[in-house]
C-alpha atoms as a PDB file:
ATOM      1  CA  UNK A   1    -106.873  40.505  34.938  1.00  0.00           C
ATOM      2  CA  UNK A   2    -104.952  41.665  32.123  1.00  0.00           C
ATOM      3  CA  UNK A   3    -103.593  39.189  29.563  1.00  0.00           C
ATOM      4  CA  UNK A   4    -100.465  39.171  27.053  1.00  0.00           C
ATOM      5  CA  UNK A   5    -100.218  39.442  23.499  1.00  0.00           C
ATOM      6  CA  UNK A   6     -97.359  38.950  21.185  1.00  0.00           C
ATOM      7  CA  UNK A   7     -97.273  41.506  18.101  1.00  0.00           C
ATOM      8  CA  UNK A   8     -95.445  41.689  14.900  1.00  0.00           C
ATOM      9  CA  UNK A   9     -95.107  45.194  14.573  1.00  0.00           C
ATOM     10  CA  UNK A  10     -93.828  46.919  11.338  1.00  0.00           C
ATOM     11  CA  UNK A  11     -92.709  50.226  11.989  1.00  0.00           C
ATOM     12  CA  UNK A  12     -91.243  53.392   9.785  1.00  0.00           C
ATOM     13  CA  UNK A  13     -87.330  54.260  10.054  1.00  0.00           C
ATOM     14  CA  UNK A  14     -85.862  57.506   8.707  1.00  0.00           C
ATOM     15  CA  UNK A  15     -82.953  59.133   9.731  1.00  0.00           C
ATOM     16  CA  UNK A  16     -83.487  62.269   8.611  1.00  0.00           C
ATOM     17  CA  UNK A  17     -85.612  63.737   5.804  1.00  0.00           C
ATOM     18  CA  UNK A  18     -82.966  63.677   3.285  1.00  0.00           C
ATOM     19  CA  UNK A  19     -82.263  59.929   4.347  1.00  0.00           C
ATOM     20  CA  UNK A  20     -84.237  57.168   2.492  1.00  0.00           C
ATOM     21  CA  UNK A  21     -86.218  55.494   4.867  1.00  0.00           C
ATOM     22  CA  UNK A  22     -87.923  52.110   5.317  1.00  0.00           C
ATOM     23  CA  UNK A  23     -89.930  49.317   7.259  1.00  0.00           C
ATOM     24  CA  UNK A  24     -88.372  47.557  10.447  1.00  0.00           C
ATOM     25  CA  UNK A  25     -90.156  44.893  11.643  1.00  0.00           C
ATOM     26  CA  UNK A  26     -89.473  43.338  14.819  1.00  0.00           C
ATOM     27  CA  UNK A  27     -91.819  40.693  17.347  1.00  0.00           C
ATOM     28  CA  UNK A  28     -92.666  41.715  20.693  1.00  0.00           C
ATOM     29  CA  UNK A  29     -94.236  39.105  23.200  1.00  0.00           C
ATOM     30  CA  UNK A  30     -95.746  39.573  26.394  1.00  0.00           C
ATOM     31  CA  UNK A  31     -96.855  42.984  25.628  1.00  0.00           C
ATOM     32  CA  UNK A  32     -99.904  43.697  28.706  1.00  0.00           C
ATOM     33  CA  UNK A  33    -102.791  44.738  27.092  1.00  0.00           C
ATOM     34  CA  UNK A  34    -103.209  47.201  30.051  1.00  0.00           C
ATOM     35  CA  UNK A  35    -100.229  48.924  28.290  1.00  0.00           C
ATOM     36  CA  UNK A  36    -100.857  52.323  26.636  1.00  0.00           C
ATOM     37  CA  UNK A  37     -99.615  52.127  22.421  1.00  0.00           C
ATOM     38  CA  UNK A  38     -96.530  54.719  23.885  1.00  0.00           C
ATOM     39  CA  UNK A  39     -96.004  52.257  26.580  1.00  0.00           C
ATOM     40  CA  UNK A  40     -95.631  49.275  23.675  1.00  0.00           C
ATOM     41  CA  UNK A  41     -93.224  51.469  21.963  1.00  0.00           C
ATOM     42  CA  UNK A  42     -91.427  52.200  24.682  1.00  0.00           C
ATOM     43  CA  UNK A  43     -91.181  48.014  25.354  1.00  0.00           C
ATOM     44  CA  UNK A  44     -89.878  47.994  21.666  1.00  0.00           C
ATOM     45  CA  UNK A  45     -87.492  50.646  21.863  1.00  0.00           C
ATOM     46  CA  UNK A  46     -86.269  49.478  24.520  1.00  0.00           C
ATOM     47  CA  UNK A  47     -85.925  45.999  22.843  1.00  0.00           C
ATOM     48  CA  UNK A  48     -84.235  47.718  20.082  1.00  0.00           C
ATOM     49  CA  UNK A  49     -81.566  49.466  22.776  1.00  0.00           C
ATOM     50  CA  UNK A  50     -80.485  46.415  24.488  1.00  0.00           C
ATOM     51  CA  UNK A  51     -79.687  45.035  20.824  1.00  0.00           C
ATOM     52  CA  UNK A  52     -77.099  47.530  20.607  1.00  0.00           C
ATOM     53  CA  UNK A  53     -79.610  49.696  17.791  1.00  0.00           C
ATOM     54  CA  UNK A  54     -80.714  53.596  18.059  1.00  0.00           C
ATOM     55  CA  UNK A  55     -84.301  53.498  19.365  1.00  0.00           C
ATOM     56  CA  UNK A  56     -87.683  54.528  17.159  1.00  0.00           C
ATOM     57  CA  UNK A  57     -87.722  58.917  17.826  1.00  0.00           C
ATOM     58  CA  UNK A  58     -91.599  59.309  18.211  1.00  0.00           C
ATOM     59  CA  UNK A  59     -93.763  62.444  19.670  1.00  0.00           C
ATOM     60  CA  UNK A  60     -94.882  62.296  23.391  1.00  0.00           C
ATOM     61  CA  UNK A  61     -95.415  64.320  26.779  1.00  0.00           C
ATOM     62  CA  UNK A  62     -98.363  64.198  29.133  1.00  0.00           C
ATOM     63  CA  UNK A  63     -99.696  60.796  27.843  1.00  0.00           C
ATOM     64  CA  UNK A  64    -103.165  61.900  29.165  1.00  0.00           C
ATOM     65  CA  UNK A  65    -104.923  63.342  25.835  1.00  0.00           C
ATOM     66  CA  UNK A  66    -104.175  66.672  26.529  1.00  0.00           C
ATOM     67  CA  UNK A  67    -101.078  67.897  24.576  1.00  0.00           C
ATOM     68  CA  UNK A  68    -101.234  66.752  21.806  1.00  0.00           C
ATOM     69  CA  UNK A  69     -97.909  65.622  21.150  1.00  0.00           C
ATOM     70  CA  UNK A  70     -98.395  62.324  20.063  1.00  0.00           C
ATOM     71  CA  UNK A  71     -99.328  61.343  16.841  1.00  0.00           C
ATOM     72  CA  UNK A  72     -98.291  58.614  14.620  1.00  0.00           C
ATOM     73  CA  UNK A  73    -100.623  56.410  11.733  1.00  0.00           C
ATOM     74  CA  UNK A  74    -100.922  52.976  12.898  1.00  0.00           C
ATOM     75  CA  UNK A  75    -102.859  50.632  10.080  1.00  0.00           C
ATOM     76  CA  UNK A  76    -103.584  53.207   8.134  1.00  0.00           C
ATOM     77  CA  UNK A  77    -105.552  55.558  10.387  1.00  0.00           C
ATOM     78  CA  UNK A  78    -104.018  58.531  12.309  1.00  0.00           C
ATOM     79  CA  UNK A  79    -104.327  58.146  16.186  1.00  0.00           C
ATOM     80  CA  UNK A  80    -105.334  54.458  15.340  1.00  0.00           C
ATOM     81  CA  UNK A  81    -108.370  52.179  15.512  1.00  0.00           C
ATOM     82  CA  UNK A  82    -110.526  53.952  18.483  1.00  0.00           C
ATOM     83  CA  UNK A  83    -112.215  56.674  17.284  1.00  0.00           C
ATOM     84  CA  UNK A  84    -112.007  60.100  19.666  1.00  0.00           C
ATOM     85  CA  UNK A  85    -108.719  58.735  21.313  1.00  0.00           C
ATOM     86  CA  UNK A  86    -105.235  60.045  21.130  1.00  0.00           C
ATOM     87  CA  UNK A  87    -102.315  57.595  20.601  1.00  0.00           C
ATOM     88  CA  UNK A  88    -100.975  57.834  24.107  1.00  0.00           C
ATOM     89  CA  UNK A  89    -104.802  56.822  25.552  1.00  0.00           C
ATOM     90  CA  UNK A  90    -105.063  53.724  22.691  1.00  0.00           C
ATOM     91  CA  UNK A  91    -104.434  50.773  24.991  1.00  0.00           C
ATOM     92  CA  UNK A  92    -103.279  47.666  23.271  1.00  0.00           C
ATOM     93  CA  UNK A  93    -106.875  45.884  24.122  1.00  0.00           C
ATOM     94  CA  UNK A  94    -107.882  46.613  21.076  1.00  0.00           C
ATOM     95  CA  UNK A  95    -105.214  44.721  19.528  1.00  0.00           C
ATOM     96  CA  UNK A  96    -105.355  40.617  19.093  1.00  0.00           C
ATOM     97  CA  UNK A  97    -102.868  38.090  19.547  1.00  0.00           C
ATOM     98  CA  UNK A  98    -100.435  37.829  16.813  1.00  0.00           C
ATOM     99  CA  UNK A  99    -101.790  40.696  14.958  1.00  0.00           C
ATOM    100  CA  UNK A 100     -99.377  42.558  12.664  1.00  0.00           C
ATOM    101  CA  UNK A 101     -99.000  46.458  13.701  1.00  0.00           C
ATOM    102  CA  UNK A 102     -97.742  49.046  11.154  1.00  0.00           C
ATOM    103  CA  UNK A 103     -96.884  52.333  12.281  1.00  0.00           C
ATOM    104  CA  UNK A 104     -95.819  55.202  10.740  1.00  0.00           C
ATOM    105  CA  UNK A 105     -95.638  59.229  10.563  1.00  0.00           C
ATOM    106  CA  UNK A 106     -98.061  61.740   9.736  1.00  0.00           C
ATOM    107  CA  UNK A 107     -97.240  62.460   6.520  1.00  0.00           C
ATOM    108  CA  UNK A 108     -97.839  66.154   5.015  1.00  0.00           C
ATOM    109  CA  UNK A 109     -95.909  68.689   2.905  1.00  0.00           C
ATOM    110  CA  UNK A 110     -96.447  71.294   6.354  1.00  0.00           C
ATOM    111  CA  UNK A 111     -95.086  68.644   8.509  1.00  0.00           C
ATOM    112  CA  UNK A 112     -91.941  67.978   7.142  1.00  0.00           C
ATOM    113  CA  UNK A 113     -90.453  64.713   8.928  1.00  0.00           C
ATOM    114  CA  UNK A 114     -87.472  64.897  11.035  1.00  0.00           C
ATOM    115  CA  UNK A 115     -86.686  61.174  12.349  1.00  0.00           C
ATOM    116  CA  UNK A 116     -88.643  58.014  12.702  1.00  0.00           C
ATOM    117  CA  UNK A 117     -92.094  59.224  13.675  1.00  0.00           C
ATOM    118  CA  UNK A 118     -91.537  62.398  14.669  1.00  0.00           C
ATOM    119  CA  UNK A 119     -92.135  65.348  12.374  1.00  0.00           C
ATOM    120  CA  UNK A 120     -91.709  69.202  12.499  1.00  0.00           C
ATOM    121  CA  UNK A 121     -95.740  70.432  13.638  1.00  0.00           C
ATOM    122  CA  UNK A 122     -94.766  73.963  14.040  1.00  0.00           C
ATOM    123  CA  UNK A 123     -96.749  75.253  11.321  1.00  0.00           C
ATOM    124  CA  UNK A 124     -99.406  75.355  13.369  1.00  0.00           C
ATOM    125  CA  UNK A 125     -97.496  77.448  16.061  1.00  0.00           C
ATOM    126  CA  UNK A 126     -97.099  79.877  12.980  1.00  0.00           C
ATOM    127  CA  UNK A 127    -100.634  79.893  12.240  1.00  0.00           C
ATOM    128  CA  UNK A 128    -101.704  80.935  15.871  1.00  0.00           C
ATOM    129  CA  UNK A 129     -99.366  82.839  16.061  1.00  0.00           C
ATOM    130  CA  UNK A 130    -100.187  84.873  13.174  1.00  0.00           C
ATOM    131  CA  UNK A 131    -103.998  85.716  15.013  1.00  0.00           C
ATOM    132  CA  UNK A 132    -105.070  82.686  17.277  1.00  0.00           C
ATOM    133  CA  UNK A 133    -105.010  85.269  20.026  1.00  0.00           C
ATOM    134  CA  UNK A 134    -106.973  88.389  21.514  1.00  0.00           C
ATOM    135  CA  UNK A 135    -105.418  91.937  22.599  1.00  0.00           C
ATOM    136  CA  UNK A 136    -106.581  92.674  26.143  1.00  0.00           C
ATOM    137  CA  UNK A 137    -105.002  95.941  28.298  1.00  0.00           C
ATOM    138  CA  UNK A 138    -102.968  94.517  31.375  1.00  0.00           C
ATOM    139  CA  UNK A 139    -104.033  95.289  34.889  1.00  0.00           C
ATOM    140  CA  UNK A 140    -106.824  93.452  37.166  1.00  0.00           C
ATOM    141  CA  UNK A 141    -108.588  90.068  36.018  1.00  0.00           C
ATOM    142  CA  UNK A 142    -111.777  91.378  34.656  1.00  0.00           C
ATOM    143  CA  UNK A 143    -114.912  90.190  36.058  1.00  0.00           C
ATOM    144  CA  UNK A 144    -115.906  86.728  34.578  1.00  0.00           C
ATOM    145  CA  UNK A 145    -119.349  88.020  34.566  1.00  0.00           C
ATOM    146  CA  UNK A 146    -118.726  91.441  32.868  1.00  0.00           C
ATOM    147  CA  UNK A 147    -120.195  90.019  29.330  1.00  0.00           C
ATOM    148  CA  UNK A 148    -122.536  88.056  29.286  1.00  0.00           C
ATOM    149  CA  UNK A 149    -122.928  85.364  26.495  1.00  0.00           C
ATOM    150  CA  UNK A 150    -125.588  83.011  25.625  1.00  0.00           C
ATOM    151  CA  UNK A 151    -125.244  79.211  26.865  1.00  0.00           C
ATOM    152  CA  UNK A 152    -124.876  77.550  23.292  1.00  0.00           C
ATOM    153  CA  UNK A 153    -122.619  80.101  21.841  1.00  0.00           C
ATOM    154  CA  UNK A 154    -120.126  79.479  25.205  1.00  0.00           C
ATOM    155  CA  UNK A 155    -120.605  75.489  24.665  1.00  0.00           C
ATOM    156  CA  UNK A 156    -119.990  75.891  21.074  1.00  0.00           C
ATOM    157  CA  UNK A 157    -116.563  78.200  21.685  1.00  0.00           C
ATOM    158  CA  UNK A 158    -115.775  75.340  24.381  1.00  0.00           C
ATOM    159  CA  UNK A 159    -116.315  72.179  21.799  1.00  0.00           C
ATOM    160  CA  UNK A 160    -113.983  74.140  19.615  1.00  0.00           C
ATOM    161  CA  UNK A 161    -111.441  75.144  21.994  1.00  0.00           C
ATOM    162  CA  UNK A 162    -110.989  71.292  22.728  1.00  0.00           C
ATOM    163  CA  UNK A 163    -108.829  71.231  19.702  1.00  0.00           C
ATOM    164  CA  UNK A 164    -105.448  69.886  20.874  1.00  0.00           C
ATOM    165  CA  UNK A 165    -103.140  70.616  17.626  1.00  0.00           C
ATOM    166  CA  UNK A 166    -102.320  67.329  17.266  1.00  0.00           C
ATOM    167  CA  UNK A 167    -102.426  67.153  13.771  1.00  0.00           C
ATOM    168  CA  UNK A 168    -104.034  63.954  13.011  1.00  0.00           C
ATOM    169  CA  UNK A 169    -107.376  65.902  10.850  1.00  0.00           C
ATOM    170  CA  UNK A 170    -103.965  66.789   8.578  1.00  0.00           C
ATOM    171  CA  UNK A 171    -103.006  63.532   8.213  1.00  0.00           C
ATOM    172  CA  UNK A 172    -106.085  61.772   7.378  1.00  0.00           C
ATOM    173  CA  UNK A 173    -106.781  64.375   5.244  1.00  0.00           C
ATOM    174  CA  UNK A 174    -106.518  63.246   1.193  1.00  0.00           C
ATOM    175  CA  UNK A 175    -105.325  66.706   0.643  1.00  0.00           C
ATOM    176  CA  UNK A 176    -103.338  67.453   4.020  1.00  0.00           C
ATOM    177  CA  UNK A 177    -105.421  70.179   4.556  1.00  0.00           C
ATOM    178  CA  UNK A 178    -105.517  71.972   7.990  1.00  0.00           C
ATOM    179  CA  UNK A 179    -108.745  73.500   8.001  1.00  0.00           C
ATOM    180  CA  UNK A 180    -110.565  71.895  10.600  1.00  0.00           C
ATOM    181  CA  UNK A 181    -107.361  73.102  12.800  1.00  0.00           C
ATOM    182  CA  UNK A 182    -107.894  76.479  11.571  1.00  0.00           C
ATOM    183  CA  UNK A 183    -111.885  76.327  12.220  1.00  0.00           C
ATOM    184  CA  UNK A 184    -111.866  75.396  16.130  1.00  0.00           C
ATOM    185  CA  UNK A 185    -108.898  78.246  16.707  1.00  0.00           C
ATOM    186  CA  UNK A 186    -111.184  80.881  14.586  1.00  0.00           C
ATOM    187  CA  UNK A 187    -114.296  79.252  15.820  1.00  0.00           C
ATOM    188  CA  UNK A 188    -113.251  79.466  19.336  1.00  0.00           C
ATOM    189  CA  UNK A 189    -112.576  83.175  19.095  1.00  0.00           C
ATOM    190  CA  UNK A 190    -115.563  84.121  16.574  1.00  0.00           C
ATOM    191  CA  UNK A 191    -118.039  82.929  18.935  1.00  0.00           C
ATOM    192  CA  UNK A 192    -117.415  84.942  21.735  1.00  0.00           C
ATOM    193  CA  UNK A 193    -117.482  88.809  21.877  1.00  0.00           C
ATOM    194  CA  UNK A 194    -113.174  88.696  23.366  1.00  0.00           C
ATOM    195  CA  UNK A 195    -112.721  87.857  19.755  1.00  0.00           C
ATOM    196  CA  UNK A 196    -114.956  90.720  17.575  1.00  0.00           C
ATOM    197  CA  UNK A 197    -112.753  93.079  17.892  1.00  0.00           C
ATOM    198  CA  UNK A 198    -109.734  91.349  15.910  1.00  0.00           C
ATOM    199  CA  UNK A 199    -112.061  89.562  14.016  1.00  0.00           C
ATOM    200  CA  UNK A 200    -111.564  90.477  10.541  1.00  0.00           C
ATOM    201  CA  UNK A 201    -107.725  90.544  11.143  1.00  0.00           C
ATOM    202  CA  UNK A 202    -107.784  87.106  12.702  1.00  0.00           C
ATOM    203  CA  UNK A 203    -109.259  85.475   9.732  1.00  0.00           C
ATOM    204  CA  UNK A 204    -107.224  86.728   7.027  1.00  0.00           C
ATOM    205  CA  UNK A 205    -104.084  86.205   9.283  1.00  0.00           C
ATOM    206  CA  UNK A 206    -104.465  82.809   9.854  1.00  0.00           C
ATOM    207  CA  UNK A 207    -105.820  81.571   6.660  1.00  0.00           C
ATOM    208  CA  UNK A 208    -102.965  83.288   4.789  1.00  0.00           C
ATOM    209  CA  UNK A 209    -100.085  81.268   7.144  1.00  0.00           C
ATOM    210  CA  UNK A 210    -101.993  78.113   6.322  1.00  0.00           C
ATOM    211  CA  UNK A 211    -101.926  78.425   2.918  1.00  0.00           C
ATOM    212  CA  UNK A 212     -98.263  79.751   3.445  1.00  0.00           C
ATOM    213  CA  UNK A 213     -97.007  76.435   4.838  1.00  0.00           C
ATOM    214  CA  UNK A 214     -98.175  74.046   2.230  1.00  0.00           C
ATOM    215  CA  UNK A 215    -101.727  72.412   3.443  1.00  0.00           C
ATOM    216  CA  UNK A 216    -104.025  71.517   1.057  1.00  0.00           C
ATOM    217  CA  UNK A 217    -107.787  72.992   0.748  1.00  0.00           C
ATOM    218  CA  UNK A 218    -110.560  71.081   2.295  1.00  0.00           C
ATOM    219  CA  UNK A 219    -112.403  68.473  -0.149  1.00  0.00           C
ATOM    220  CA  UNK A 220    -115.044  67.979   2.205  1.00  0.00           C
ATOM    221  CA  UNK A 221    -114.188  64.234   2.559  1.00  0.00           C
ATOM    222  CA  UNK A 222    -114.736  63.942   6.524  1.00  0.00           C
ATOM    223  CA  UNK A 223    -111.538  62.231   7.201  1.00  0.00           C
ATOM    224  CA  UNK A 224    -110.306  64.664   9.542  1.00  0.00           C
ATOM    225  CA  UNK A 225    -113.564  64.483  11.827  1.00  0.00           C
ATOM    226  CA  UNK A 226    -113.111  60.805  12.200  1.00  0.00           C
ATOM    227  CA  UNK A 227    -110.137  60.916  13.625  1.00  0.00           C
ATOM    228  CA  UNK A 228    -109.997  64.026  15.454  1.00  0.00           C
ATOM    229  CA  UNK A 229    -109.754  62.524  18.937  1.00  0.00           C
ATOM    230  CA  UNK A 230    -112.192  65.872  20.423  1.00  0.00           C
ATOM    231  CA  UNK A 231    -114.451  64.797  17.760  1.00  0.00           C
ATOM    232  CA  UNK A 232    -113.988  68.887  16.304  1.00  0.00           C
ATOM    233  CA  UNK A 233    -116.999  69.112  14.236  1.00  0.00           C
ATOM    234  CA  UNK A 234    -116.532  70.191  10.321  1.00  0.00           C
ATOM    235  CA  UNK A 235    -119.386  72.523  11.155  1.00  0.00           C
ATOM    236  CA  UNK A 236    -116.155  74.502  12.038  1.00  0.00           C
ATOM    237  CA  UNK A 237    -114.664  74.724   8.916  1.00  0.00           C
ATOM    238  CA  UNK A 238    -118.105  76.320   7.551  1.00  0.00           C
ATOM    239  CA  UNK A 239    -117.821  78.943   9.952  1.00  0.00           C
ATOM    240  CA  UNK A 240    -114.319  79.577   9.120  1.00  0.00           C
ATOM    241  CA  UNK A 241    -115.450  80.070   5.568  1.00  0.00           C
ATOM    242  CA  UNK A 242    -117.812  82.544   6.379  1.00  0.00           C
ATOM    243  CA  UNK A 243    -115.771  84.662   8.430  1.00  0.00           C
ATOM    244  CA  UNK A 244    -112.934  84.532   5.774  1.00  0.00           C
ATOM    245  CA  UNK A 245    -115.120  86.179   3.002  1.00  0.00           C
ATOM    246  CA  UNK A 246    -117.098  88.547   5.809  1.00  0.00           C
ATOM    247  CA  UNK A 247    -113.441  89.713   6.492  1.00  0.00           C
ATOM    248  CA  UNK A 248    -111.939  89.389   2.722  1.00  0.00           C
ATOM    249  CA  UNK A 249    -115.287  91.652   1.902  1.00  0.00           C
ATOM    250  CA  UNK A 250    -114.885  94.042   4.842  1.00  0.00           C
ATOM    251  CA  UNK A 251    -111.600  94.344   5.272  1.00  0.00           C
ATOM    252  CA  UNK A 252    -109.718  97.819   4.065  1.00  0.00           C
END
């Protein structure tokens, strides 16, 4: 049977970027610890409505781990406590009675904040865009079987293509760097034959927008593998370096 809690949660206001912004804190009791962290916020916000106030503006869709929409730094770690868990699948559980909460944005120069907790993440649309992708001729579905690949290289393109975008490996990062974001979209694509032909194009591409929006460069601290609710590997980021100086080498 689930139980209540009461929490004092301190949580980051902003209106804007160009608006100073600051700690609210407010007490919520009877919060279910069967409740999802999203549903808690959506207990305080609507708290914070019924008091006549604007409610907290924080990142959320499918609430199943899949998105990656959500995303916010609760005591100090992005995602939260539970390691290999988005915010929406944290369950307040793993919080105790009378505990203090603070919550806050991701906080990086490429993800500029726009209100509360919610802050501008398409710098990573940008970076796919600019060669997260494979040319293929329309026309029939090719046959699934056509190319054959070899069982670890198609578990290793799968582990990376678990990446969700979330941006939480940014976050935790000292430097804000996206790399291990980078890695599982290269990785995903360098392992498989689809992604040869491009390969050299994709690499350069990609690693150029990155720099482009403002991330930092890797320090090989680990951060962003402990929270990375996939569990990405940094293994990832070794391969990207490797195919960024095969293709600054190769390339015309």
């Amino acid at each position: 049977m689930a139980k209540t809690i009461t929490l004092t949660v301190k949580i980051w206001r902003q209106a804007n970027a160009d608006s100073p912004g600051a700690f609210e804190q407010h007490i919520l009791d009877t919060i279910s610890t069967d409740m999802s962290f999203l549903e808690m916020l959506d207990v305080l916000n609507e708290k914070i409505t019924l008091s006549g106030q604007e409610p907290v503006a924080f990142d959320h869709d499918c609430r199943e781990g899949i998105c990656g929409m959500c995303g916010a730094v609760v005591d100090g770690t992005a995602h939260g406590p539970e390691r290999e868990t988005s915010l929406c699948q944290l369950h307040m559980r793993h919080f105790s009675d009378g505990q203090t909460v603070t919550i806050e944005p991701f906080r990086a120069k490429g993800f500029p904040l726009l209100k509360d907790l919610t802050v501008d993440r398409s710098a990573f649309d940008h970076i796919i865009a600019a060669g997260g992708y494979i040319s293929v001729n329309t026309g029939s579905t090719p046959d699934g079987n056509a190319l054959p690949i070899a069982q670890h290289l198609a578990e290793q393109a799968m582990d990376a293509a678990a990446c969700i975008g979330c941006g939480a490996c940014v976050a935790a990062c000292p430097n804000a760097a996206a790399m291990l974001f980078v890695s599982a979209k290269i990785s995903q694509l360098a392992l498989l034959p689809q992604g040869g032909p491009e390969r050299i194009k994709r690499a350069l591409s990609m690693v150029t927008a990155m720099d482009k929006a403002g991330f930092g460069n890797c320090g090989n601290e680990r951060e962003c593998e402990n929270v990375c609710p996939k569990a990405i590997s940094i293994r990832n980021i070794a391969r990207l370096n490797r195919e960024y100086l095969r293709a600054a080498l190769t390339a015309d």
